[in-house]
Protein backbone atom coordinates (compact mmCIF):
# COMPACT_ATOMS: atom_id res chain seq x y z
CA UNK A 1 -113.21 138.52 0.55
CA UNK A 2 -112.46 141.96 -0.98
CA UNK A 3 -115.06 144.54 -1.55
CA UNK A 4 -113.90 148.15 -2.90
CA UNK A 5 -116.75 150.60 -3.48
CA UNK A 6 -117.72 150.43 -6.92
CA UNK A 7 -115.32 148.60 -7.89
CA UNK A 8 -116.55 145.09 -10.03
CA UNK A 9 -114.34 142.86 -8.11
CA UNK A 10 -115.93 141.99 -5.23
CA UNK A 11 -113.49 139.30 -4.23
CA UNK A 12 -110.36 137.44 -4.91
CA UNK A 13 -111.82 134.23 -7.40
CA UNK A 14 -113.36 137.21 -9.76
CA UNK A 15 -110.04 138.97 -10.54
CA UNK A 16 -108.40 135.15 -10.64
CA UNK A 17 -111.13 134.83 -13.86
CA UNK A 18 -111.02 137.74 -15.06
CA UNK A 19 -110.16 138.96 -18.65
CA UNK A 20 -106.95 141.03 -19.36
CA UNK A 21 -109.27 143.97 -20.87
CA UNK A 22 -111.37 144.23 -17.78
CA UNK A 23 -108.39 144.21 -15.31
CA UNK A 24 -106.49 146.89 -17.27
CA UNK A 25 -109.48 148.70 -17.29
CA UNK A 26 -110.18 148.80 -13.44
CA UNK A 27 -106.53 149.09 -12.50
CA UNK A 28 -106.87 152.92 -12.81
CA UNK A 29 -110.09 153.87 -11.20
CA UNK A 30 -109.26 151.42 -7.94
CA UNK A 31 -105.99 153.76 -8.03
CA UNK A 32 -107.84 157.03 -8.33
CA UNK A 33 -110.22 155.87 -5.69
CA UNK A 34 -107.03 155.25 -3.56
CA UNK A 35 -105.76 158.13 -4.36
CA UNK A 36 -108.90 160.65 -4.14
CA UNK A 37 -110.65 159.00 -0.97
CA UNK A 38 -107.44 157.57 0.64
CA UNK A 39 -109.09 153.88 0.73
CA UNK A 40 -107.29 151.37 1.48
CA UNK A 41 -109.12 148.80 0.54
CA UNK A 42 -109.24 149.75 -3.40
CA UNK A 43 -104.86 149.43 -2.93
CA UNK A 44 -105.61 146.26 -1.74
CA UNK A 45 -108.37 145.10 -4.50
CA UNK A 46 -105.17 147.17 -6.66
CA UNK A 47 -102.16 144.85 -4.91
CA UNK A 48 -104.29 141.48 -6.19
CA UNK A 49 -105.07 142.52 -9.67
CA UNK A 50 -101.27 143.43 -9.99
CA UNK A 51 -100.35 139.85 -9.02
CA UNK A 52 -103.05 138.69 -11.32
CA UNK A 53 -101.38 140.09 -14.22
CA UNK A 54 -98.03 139.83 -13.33
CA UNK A 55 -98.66 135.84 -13.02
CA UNK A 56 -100.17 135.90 -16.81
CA UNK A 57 -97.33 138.70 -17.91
CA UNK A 58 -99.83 140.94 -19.07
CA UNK A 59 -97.65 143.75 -16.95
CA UNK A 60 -94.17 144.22 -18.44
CA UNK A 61 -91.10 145.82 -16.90
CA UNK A 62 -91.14 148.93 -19.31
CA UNK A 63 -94.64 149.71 -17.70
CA UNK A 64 -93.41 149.49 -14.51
CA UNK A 65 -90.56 151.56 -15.14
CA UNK A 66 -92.26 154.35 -16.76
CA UNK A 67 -94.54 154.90 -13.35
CA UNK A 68 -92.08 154.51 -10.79
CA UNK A 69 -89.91 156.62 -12.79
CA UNK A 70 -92.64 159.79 -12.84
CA UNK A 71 -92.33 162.86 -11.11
CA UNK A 72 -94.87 162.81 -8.77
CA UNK A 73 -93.53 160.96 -6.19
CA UNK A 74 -96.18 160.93 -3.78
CA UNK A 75 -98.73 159.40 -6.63
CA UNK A 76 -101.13 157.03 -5.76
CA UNK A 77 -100.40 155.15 -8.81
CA UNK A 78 -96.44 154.90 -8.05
CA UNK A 79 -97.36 153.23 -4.88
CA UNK A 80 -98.96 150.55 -6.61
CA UNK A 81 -96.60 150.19 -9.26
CA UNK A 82 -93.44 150.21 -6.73
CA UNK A 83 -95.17 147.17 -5.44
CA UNK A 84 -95.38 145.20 -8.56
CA UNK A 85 -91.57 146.03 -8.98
CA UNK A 86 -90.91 143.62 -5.79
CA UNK A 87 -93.21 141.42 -6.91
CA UNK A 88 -91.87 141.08 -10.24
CA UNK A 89 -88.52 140.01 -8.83
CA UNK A 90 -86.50 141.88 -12.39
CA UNK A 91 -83.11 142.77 -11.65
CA UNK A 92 -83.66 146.10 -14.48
CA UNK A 93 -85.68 147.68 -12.40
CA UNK A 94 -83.55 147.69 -8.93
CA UNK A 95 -81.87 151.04 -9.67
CA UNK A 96 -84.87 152.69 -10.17
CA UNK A 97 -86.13 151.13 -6.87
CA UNK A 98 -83.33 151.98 -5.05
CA UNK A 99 -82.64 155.78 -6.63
CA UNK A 100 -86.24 156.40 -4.92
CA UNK A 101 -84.53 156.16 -1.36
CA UNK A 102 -83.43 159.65 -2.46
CA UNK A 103 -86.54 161.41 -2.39
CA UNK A 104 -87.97 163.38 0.02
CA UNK A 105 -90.59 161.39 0.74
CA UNK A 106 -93.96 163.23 1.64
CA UNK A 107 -95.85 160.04 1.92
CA UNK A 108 -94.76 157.51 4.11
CA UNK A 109 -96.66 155.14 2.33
CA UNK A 110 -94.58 154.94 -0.49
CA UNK A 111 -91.33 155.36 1.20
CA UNK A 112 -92.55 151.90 2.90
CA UNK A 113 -93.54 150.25 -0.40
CA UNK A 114 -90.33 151.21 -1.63
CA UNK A 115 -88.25 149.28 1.34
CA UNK A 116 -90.56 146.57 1.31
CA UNK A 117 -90.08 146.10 -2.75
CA UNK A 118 -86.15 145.88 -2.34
CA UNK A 119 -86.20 143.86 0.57
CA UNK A 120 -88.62 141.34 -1.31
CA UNK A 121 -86.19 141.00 -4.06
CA UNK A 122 -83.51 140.49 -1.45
CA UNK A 123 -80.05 139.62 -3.86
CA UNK A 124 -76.88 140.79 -3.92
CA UNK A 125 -77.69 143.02 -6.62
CA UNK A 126 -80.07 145.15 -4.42
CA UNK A 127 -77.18 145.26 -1.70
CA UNK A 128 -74.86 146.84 -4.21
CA UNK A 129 -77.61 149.18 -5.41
CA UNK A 130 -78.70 150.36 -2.20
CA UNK A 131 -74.49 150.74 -0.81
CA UNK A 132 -74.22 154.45 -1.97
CA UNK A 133 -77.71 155.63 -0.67
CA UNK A 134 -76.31 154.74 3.10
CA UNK A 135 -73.76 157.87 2.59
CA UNK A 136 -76.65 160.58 1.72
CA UNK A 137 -78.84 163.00 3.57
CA UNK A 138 -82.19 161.77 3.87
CA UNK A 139 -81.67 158.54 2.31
CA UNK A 140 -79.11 156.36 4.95
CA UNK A 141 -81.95 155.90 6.96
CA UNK A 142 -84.33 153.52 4.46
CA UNK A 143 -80.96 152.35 2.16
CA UNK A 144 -79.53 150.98 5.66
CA UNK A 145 -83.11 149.41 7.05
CA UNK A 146 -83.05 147.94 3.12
CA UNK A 147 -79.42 146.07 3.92
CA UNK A 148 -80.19 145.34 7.35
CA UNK A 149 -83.20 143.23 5.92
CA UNK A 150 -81.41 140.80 3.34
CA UNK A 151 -79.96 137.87 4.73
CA UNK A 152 -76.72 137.13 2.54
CA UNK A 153 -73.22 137.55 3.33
CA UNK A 154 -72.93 140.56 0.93
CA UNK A 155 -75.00 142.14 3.35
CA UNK A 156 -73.28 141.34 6.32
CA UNK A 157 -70.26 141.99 5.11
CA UNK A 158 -71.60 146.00 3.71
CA UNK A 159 -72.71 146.66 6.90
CA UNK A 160 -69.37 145.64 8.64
CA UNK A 161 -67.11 147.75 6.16
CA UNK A 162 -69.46 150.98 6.76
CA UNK A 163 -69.64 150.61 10.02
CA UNK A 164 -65.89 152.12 9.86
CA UNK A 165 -67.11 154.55 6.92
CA UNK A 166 -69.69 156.17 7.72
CA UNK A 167 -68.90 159.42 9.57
CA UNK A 168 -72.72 160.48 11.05
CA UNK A 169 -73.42 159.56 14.80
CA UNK A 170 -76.90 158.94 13.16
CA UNK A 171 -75.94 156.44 10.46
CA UNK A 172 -73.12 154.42 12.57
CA UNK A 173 -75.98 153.79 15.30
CA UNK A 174 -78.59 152.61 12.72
CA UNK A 175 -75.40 150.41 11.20
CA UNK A 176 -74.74 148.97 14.77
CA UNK A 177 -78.56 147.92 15.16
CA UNK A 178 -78.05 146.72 11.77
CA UNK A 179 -74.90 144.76 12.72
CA UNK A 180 -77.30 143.04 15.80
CA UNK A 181 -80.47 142.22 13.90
CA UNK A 182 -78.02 140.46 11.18
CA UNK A 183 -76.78 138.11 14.50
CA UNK A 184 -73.17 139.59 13.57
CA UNK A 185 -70.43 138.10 15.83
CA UNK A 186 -67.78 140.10 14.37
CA UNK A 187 -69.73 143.37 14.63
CA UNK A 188 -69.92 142.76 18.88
CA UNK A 189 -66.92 144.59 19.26
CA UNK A 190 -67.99 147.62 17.14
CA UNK A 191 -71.52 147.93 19.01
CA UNK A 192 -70.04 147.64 22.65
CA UNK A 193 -67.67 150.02 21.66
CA UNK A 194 -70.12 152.57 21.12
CA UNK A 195 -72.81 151.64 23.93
CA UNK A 196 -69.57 152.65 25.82
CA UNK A 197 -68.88 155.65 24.57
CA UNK A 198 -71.87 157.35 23.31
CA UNK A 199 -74.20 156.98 20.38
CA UNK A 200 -77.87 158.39 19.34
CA UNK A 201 -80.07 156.85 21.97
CA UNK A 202 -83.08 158.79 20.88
CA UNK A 203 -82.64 156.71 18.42
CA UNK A 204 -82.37 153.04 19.52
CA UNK A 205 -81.32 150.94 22.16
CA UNK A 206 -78.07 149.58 21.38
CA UNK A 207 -77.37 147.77 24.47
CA UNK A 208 -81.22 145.66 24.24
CA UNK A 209 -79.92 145.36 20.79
CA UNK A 210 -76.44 144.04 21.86
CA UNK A 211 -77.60 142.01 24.64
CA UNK A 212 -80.23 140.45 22.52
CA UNK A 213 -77.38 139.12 19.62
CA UNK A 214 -75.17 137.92 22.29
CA UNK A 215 -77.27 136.07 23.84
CA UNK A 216 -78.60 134.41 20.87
CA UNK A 217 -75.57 133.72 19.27
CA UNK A 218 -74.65 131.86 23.08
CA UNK A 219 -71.56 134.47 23.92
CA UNK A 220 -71.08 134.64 27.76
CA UNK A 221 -69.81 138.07 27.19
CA UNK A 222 -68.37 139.39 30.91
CA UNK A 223 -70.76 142.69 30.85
CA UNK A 224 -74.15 140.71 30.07
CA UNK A 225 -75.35 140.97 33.50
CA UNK A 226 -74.36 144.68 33.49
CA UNK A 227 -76.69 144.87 30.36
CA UNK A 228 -79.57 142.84 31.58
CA UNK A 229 -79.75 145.28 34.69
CA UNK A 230 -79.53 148.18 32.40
CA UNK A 231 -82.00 147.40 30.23
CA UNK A 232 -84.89 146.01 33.15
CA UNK A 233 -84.44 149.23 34.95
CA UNK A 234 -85.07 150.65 31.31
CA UNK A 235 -88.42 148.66 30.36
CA UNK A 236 -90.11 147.89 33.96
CA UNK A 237 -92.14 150.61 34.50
CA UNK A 238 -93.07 151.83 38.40
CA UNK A 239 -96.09 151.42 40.21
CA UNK A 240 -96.79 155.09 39.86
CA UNK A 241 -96.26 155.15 36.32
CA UNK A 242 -98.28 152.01 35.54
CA UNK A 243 -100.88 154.41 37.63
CA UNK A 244 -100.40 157.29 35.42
CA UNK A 245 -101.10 155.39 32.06
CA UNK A 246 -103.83 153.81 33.79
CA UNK A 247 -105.61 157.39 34.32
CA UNK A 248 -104.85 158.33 31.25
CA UNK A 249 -106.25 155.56 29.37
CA UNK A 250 -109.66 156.21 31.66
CA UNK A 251 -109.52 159.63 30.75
CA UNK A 252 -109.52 158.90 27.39
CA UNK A 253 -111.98 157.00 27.59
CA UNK A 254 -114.14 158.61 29.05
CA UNK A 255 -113.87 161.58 26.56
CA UNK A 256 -114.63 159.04 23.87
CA UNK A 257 -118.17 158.35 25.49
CA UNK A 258 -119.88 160.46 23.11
CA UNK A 259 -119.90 159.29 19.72
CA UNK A 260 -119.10 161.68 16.77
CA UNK A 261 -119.67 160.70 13.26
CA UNK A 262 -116.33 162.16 11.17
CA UNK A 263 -116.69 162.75 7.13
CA UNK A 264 -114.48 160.78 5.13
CA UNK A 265 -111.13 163.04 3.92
CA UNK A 266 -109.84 162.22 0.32
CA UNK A 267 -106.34 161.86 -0.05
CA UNK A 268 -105.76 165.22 -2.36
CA UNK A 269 -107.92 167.38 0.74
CA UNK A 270 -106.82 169.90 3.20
CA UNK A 271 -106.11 167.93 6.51
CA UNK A 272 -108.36 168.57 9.31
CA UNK A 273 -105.60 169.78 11.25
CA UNK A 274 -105.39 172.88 9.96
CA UNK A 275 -101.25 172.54 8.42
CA UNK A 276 -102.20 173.39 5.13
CA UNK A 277 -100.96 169.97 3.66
CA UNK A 278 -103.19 168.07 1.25
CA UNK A 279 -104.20 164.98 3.45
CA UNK A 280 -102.09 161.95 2.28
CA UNK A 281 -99.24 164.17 2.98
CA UNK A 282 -99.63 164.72 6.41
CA UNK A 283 -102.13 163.02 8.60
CA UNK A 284 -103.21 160.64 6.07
CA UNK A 285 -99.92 159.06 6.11
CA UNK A 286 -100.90 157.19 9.27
């Protein structure tokens, strides 16, 4: 069931019968609402009217295009519309998709629609799109989590060859991870190399990561033990600490006793806590 407030789709089987005229019409305000109120459930009542007309092409590419290349890129409505670009599956509109890893996202909401759109188309095309973005400030971190998340040999193969491009102790680590999630044999090498000898552990764990792909892939690699012990003294908390959460948790609880009825924040408000920042650009994006 789906229920937006005041919206006139109440649930799935009334946008499925729905005219053209009356989606087009409540696209808009379900995307204001999301926008003004931060409610999530009018992107989802949104998300379903998209694939509504999408499945009877009433929603070309050149509409697309035109929102998710606006300026405002922190808009409700290019949210929405980045997500009908992965649903779409249309090769025209991947560069637009992918030149949005460049943008200083404010929202995390739409830098996560964005990912999610080019991993859903998932070809070779996106791959090439999404190479040069793994060399730039500010956008290696989503263009390489893009790659990492397309299962081709394109992709394995990118992430090999920058491995030995990329300069930034930042980027190679993320490319290392990368090379594990992918199940990369020929990467092993490279990621021991640099559990070795230093990366950005603040990061990630390389060696769980390392471990994890050797394993899998069934290498009896001569350090595995070494790994193993590494990463259990890494992940089995004490008995004192398991004490410590445990009074914190009760604390917390207990300061939750009293009940406190909190007023609903629109998206384009001040946030409550006092930055300045409207509140879908800072709390909101939560």
């Amino acid at each position: 069931m789906l229920d937006a407030t005041d919206g006139k789709f109440k649930s799935i089987t009334d946008i499925a019968n729905a005219y053209m005229e009356d989606l087009q019409e409540e696209l808009p305000l379900l995307i204001n609402q999301f926008d003004q109120e931060n409610d999530v459930t009018a992107s989802i009542v949104a998300k379903r009217i998209i694939d509504r007309m999408i499945q009877e092409e009433w929603l070309t590419e050149k509409d697309i295009l035109q929102v998710i290349q606006e300026k405002d890129n922190n808009s409700a409505s290019k949210i929405i519309y980045v997500y009908a670009a992965g649903e779409t599956n249309e090769p025209s509109l991947i560069p637009a998709l992918a030149s949005l890893l460049e943008v200083d996202f404010e929202d995390d909401m739409l830098a996560q629609e964005v990912i999610h759109a080019l991993i859903k188309i998932g070809s070779d095309e996106v791959v090439q799109a999404v190479k040069p973005y793994c060399f730039k400030d500010g956008a290696s971190f989503y263009a390489i989590d893009v790659i990492q998340n397309i299962k081709s040999s394109l992709a394995h193969d990118t992430l090999l060859s920058m491995f030995d491009e990329v300069e930034g102790p930042m980027e190679k680590t993320l490319i290392a991870s990368a090379l594990c999630t992918q199940l990369t044999v020929e990467g092993i090498p490279k990621v021991e190399y640099m559990v070795e000898n230093g990366y950005e552990e603040s990061m990630l764990e390389l060696d769980e990561d390392l471990y994890c792909c050797c394993v899998i892939n069934e290498i009896e690699h001569p350090k595995l033990p070494v790994w193993e012990e590494k990463i259990n003294s890494k992940t089995t908390p004490s008995d004192e600490e398991i004490f410590q959460q445990l009074q914190e948790y009760m604390q917390q609880y207990e300061n939750q006793n009293t009940p406190t009825k909190s007023k609903k924040v629109g998206r384009n408000e001040p946030c409550p806590c006092g930055s300045g920042k409207k509140y879908k650009k800072c709390c909101g994006t939560n």
